[in-house]
C-alpha atoms as a PDB file:
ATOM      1  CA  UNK A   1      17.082 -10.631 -19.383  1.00  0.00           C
ATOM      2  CA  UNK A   2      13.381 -11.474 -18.645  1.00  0.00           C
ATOM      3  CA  UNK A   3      13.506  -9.766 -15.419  1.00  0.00           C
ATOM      4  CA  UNK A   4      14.492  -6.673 -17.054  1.00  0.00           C
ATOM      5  CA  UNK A   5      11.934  -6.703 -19.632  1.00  0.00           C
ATOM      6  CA  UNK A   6       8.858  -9.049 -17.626  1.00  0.00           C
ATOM      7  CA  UNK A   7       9.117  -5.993 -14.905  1.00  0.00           C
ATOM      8  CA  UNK A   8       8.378  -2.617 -17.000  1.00  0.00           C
ATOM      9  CA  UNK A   9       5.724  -4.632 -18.643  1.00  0.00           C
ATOM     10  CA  UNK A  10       4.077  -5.664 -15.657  1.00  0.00           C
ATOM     11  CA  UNK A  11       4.076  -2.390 -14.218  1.00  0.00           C
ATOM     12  CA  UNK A  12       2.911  -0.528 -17.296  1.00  0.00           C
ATOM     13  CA  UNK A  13      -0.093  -3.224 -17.423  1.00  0.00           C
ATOM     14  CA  UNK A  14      -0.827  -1.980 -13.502  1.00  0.00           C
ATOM     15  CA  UNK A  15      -0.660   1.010 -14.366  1.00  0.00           C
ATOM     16  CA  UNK A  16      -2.573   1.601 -17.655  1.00  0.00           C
ATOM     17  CA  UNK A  17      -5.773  -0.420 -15.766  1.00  0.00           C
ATOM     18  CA  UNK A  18      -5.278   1.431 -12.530  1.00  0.00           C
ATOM     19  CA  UNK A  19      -4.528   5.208 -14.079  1.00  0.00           C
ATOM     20  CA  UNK A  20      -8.537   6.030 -13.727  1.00  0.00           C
ATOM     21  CA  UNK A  21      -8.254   5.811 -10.235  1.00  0.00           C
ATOM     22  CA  UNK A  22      -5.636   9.080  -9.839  1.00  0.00           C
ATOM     23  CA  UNK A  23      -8.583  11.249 -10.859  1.00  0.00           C
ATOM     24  CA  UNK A  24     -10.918  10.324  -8.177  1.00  0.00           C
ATOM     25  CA  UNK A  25     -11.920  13.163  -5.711  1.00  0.00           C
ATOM     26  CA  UNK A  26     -12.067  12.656  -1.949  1.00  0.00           C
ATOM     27  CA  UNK A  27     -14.929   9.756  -1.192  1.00  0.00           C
ATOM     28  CA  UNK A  28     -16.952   9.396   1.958  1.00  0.00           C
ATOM     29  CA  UNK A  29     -15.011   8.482   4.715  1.00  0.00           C
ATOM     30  CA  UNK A  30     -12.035  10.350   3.565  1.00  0.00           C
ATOM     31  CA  UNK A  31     -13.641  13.406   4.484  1.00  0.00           C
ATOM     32  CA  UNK A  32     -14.024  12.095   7.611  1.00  0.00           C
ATOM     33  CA  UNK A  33      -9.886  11.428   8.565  1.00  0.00           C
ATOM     34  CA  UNK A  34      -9.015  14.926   6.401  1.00  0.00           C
ATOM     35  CA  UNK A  35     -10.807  16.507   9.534  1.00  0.00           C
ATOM     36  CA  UNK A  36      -9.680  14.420  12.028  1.00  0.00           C
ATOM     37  CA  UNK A  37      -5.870  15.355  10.900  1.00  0.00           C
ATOM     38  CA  UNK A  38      -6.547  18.848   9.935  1.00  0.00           C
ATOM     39  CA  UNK A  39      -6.347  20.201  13.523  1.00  0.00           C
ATOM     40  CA  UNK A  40      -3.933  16.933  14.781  1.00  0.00           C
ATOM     41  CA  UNK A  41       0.071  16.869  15.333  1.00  0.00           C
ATOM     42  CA  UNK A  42       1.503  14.245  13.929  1.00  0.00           C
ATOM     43  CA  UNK A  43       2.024  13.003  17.821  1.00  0.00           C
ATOM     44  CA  UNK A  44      -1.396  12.727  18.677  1.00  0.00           C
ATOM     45  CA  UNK A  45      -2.324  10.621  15.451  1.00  0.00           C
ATOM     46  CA  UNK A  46      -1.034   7.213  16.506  1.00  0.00           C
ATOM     47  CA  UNK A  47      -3.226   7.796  19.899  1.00  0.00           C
ATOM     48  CA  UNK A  48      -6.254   5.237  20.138  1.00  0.00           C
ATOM     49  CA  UNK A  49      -9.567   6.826  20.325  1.00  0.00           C
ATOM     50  CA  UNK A  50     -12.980   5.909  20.957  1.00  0.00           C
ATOM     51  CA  UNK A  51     -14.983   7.725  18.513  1.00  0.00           C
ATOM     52  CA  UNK A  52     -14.213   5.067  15.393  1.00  0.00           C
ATOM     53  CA  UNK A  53     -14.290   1.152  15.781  1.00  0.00           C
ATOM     54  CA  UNK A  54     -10.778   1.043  13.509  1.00  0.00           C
ATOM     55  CA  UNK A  55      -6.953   1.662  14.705  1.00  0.00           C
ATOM     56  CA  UNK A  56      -5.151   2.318  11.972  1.00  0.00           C
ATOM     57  CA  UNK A  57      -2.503   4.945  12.846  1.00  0.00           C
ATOM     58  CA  UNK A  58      -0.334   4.425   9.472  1.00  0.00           C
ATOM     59  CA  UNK A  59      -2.704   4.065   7.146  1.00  0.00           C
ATOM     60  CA  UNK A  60      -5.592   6.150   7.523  1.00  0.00           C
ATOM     61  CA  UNK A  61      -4.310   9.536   9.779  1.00  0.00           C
ATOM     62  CA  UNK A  62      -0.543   9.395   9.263  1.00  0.00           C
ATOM     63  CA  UNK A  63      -0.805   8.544   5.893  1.00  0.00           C
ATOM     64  CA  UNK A  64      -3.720  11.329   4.794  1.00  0.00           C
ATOM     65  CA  UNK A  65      -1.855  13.659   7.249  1.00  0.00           C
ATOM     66  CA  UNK A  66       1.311  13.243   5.671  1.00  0.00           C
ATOM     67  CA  UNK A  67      -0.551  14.086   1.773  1.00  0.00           C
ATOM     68  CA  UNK A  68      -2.086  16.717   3.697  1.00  0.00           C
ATOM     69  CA  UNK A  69       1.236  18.445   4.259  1.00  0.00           C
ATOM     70  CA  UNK A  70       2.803  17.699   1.283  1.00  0.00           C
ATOM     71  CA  UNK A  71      -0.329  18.188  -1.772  1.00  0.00           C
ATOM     72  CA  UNK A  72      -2.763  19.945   0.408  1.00  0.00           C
ATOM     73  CA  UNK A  73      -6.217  19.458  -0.408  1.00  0.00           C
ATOM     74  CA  UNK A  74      -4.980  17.505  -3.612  1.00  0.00           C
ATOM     75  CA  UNK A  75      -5.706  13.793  -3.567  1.00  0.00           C
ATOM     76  CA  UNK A  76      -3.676  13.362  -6.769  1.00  0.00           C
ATOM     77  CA  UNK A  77      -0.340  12.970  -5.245  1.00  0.00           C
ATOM     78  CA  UNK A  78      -1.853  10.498  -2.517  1.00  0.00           C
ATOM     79  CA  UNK A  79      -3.295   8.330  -5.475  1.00  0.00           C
ATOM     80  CA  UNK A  80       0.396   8.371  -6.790  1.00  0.00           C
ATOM     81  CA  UNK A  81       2.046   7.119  -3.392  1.00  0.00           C
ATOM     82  CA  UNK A  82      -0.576   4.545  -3.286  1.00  0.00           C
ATOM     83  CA  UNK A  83       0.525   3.152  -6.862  1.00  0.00           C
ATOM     84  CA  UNK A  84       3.745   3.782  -6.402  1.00  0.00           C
ATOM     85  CA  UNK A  85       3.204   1.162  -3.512  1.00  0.00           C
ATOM     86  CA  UNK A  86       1.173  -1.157  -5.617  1.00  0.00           C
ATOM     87  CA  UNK A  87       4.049  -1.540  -8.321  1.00  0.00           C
ATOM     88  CA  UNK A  88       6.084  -2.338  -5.214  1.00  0.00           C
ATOM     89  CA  UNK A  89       4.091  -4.956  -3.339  1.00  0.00           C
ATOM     90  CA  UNK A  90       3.862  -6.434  -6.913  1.00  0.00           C
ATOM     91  CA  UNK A  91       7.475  -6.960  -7.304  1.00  0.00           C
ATOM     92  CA  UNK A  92       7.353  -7.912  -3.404  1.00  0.00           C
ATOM     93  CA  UNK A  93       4.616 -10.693  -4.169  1.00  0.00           C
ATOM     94  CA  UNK A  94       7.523 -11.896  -7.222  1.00  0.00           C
ATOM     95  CA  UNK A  95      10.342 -11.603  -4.932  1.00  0.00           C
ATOM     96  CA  UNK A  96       8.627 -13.606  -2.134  1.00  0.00           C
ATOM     97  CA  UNK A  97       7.292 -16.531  -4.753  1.00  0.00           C
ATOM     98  CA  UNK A  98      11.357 -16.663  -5.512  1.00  0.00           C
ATOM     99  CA  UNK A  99      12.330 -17.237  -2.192  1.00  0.00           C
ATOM    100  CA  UNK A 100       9.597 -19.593  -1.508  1.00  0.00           C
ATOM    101  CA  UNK A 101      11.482 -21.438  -4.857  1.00  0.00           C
ATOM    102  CA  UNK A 102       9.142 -20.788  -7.105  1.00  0.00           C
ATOM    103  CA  UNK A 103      10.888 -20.852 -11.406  1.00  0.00           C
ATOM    104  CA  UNK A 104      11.065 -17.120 -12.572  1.00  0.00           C
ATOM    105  CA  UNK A 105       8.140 -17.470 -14.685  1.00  0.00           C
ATOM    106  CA  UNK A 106       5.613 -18.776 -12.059  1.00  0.00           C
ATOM    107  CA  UNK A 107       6.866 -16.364  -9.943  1.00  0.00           C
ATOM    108  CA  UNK A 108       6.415 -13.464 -12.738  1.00  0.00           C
ATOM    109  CA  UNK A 109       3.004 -14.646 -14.035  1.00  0.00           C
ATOM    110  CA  UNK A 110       1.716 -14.580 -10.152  1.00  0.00           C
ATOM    111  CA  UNK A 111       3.029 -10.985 -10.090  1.00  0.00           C
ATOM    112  CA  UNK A 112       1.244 -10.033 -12.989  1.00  0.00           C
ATOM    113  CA  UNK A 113      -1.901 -11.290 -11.754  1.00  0.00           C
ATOM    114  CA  UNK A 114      -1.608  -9.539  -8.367  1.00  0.00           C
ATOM    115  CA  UNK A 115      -0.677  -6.542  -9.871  1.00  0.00           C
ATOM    116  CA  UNK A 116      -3.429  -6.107 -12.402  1.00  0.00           C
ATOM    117  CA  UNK A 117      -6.557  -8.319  -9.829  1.00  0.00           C
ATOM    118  CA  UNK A 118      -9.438  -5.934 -10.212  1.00  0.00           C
ATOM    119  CA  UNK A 119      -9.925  -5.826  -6.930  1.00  0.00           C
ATOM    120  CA  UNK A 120      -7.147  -3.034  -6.274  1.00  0.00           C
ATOM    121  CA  UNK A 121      -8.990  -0.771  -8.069  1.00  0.00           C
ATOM    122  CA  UNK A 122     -11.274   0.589  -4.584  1.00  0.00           C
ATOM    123  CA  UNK A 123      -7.969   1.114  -2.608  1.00  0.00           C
ATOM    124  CA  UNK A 124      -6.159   2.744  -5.650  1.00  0.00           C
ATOM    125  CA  UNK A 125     -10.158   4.842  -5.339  1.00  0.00           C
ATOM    126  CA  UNK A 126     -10.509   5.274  -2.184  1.00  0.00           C
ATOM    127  CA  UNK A 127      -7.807   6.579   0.018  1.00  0.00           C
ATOM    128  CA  UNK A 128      -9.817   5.450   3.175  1.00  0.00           C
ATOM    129  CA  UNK A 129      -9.238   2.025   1.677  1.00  0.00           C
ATOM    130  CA  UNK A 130      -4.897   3.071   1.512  1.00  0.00           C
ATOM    131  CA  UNK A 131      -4.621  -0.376   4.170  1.00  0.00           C
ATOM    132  CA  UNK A 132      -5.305  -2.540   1.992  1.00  0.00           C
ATOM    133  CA  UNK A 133      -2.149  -1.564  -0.183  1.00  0.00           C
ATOM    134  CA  UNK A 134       0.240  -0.126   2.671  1.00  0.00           C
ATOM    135  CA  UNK A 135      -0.314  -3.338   5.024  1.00  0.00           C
ATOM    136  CA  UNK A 136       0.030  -5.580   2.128  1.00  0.00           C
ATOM    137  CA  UNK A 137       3.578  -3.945   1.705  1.00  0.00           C
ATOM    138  CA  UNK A 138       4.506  -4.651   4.972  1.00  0.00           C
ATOM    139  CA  UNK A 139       2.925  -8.262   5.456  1.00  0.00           C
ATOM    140  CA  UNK A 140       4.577  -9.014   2.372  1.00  0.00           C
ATOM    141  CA  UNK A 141       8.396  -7.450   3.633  1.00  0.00           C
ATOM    142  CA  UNK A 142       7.878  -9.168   7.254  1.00  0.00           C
ATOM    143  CA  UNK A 143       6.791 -12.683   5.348  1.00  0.00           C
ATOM    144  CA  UNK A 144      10.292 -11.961   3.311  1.00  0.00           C
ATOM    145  CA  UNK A 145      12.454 -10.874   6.252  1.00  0.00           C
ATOM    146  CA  UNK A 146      10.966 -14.173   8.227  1.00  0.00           C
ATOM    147  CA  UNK A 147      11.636 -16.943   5.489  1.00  0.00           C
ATOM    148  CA  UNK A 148      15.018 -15.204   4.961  1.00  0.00           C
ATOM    149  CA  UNK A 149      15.747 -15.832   8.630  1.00  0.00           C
ATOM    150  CA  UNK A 150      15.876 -11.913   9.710  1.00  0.00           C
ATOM    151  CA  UNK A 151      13.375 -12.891  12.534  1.00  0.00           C
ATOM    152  CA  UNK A 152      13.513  -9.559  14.510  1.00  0.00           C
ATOM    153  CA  UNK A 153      13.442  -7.223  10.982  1.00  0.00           C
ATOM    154  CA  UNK A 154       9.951  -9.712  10.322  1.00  0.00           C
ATOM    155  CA  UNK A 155       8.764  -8.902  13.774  1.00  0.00           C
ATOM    156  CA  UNK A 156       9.678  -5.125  13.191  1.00  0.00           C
ATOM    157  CA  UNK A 157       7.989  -5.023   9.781  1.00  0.00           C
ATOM    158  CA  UNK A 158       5.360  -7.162  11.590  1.00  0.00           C
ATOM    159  CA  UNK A 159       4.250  -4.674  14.052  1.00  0.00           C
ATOM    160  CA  UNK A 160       3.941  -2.104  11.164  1.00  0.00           C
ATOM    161  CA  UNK A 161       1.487  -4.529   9.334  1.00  0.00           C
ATOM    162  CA  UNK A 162      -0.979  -4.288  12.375  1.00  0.00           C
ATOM    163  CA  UNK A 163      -0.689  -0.529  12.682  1.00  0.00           C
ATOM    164  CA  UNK A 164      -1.479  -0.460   8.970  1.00  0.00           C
ATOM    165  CA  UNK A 165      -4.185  -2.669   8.608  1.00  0.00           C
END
């Protein structure tokens, strides 16, 4: 029964602090990656190049490429996908306190803390920031997968953490 309830109140505290940040317009270095995909196929995105000193194919061209083709110019609906992954690496930070044997209420109260930190609030922004809430998602599912013994899914999920971040 807490579960049920702790959850929807957690994630309506996320997102009542974090709802500024769907308004924000397309900062800096976004403008940068909207050009860089504007003209791209989706095939050439993951490619490395040597123009920027980063390599993150899933978080920064796939991922604006992908709200390119879907919202357009619209950063709204990126902002969304973003939360919509904060809310989930916030139930993944409970789920992996669990496993680690944490009681249901530690593990809840550290979930509530991760999800409402202030310091989400630049990559819920900034969309050039989006790694620091898309790797999280996949550190946190490859540190799950590993403690739960599913060593190739954690290498899998793994692999997708570095392209992220």
């Amino acid at each position: 029964m807490l579960l049920r309830l702790a959850f929807p109140l957690i994630f309506l505290a996320a997102i009542i602090l974090f709802y500024p940040s769907l308004n924000y317009y397309f900062l800096q270095d976004d403008w940068f990656v909207l050009n860089w995909v504007q003209n791209s196929s989706l095939i050439s995105l993951p490619q490395f190049r040597t123009d920027i000193i980063y390599w993150r194919p899933i978080s920064m061209p796939l991922f604006f490429k992908t709200g390119q083709l879907l919202f357009g110019h619209n950063p709204f609906g990126l902002h969304l996908i973003l939360l919509a992954i904060h809310l989930i690496n916030s139930f993944l930070v409970f789920y992996l306190f669990r496993t680690l044997k944490f009681t249901m209420p530690t593990a809840l109260v550290i979930s509530l803390l991760y999800s409402t930190a202030s310091f989400h609030f630049v990559p819920l922004s900034w969309l050039s920031t989006a790694s620091y809430v898309i790797g999280p998602l996949f550190i946190l599912t490859s540190s799950i997968f590993y403690l739960k013994n599913k060593f190739f899914l954690s290498f899998i999920v793994f692999l997708l953490a570095l392209a992220s971040s």
